[in-house]
C-alpha atoms as a PDB file:
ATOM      1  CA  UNK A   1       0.000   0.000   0.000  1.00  0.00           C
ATOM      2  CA  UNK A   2       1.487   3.437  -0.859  1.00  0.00           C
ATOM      3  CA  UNK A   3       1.985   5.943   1.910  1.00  0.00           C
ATOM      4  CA  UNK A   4      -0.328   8.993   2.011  1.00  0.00           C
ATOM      5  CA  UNK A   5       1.391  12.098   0.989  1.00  0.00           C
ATOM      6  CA  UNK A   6       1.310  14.489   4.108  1.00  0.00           C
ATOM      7  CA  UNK A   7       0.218  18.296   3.718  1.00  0.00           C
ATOM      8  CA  UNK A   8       2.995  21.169   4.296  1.00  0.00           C
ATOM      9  CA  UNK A   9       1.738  24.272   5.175  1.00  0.00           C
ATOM     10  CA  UNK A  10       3.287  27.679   3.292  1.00  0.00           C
ATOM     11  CA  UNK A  11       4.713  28.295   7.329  1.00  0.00           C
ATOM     12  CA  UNK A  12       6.279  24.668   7.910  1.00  0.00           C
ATOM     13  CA  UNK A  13       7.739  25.310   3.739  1.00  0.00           C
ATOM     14  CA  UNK A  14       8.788  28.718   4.714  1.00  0.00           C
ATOM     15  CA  UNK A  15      10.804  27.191   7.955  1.00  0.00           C
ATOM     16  CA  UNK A  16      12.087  24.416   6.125  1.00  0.00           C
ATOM     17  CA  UNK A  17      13.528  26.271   3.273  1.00  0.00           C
ATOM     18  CA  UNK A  18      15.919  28.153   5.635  1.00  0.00           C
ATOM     19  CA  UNK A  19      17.588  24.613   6.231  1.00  0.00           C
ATOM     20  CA  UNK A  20      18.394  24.219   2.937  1.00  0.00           C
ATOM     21  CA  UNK A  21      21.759  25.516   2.644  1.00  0.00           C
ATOM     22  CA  UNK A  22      22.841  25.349   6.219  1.00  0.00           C
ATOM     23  CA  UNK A  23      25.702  22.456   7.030  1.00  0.00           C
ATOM     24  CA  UNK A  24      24.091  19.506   7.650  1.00  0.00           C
ATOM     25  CA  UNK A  25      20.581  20.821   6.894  1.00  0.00           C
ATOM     26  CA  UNK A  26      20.360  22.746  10.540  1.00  0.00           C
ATOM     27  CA  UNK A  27      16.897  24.530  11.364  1.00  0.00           C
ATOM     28  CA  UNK A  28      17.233  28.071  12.653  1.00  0.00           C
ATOM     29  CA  UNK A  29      15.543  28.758  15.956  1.00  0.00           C
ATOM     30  CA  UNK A  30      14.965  32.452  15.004  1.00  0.00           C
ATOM     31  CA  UNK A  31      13.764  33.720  12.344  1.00  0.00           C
ATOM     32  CA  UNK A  32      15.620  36.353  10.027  1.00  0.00           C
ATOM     33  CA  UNK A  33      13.884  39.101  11.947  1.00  0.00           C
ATOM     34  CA  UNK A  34      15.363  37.590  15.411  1.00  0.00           C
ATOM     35  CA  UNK A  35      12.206  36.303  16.574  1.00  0.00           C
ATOM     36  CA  UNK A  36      11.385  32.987  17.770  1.00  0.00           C
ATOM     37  CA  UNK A  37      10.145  30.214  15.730  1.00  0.00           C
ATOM     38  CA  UNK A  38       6.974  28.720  16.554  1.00  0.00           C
ATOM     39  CA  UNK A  39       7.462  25.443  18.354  1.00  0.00           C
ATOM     40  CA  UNK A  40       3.968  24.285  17.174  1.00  0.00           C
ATOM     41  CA  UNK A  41       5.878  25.236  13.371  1.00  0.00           C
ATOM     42  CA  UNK A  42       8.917  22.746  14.647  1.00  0.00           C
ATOM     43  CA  UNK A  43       6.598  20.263  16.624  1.00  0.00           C
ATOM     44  CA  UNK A  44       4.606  19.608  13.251  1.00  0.00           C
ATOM     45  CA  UNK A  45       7.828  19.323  11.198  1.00  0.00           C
ATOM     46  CA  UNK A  46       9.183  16.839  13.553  1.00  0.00           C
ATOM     47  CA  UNK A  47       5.873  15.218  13.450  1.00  0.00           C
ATOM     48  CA  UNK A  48       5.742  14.854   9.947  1.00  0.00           C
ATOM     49  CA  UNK A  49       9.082  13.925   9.582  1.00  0.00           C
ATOM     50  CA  UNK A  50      10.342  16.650   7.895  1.00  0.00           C
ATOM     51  CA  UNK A  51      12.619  17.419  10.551  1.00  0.00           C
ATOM     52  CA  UNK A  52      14.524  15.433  13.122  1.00  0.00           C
ATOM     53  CA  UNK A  53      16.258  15.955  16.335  1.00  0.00           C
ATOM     54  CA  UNK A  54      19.638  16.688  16.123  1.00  0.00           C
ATOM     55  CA  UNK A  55      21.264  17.368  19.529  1.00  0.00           C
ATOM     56  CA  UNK A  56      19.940  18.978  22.891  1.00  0.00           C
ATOM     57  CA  UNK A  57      21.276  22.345  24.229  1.00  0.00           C
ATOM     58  CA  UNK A  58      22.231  21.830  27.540  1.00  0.00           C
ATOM     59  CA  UNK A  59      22.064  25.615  28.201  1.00  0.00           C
ATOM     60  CA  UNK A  60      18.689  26.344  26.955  1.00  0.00           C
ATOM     61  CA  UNK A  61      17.227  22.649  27.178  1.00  0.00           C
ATOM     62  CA  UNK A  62      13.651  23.575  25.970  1.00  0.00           C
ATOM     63  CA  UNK A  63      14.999  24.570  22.647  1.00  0.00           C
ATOM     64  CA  UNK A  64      14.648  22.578  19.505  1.00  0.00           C
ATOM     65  CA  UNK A  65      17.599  22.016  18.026  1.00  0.00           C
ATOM     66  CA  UNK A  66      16.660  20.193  14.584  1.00  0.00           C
ATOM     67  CA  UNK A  67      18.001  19.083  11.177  1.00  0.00           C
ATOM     68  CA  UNK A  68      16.113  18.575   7.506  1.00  0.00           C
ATOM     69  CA  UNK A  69      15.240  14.762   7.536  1.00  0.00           C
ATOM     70  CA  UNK A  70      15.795  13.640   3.530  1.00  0.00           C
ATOM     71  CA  UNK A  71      11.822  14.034   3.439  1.00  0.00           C
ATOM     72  CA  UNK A  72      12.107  17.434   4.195  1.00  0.00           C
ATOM     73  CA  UNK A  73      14.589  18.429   1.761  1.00  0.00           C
ATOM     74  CA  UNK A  74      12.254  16.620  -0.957  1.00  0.00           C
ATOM     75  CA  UNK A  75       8.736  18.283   0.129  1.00  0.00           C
ATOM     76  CA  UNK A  76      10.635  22.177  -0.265  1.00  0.00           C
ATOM     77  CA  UNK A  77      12.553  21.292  -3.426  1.00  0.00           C
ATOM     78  CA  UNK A  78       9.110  19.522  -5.079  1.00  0.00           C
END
């Protein structure tokens, strides 16, 4: 059975796309304006599997720290 292709919003596309040329596909945690990015924006990447975990900050522990997931990189780039 194929899998269902999941729905990106413009704002998970938008958040996404500013992974693209980072090493190793990092996800800011600010946007270019210095504010935050929503964690509901990261929670439904992650969910999705657009996005991944990639380390925990030990100094700010509630942050997200994430990476593109291959998925990712193919839903901005389609």
């Amino acid at each position: 059975m194929a899998k269902a292709k999941l729905r990106i919003s413009a704002t998970e596309q938008s958040y996404l796309r500013l992974g693209l040329n980072q090493p190793g596909g990092k996800l800011p945690l600010f946007d270019g304006n210095g504010g935050e990015i929503s964690r509901r924006t990261i929670k439904a990447c992650l969910e999705k599997g657009y996005a991944e975990k990639w380390f925990a900050n030990p100094l700010k522990p509630e942050w997200l720290v994430c990476r593109l997931t291959n998925t990712g990189r193919a839903a901005v780039k389609a």
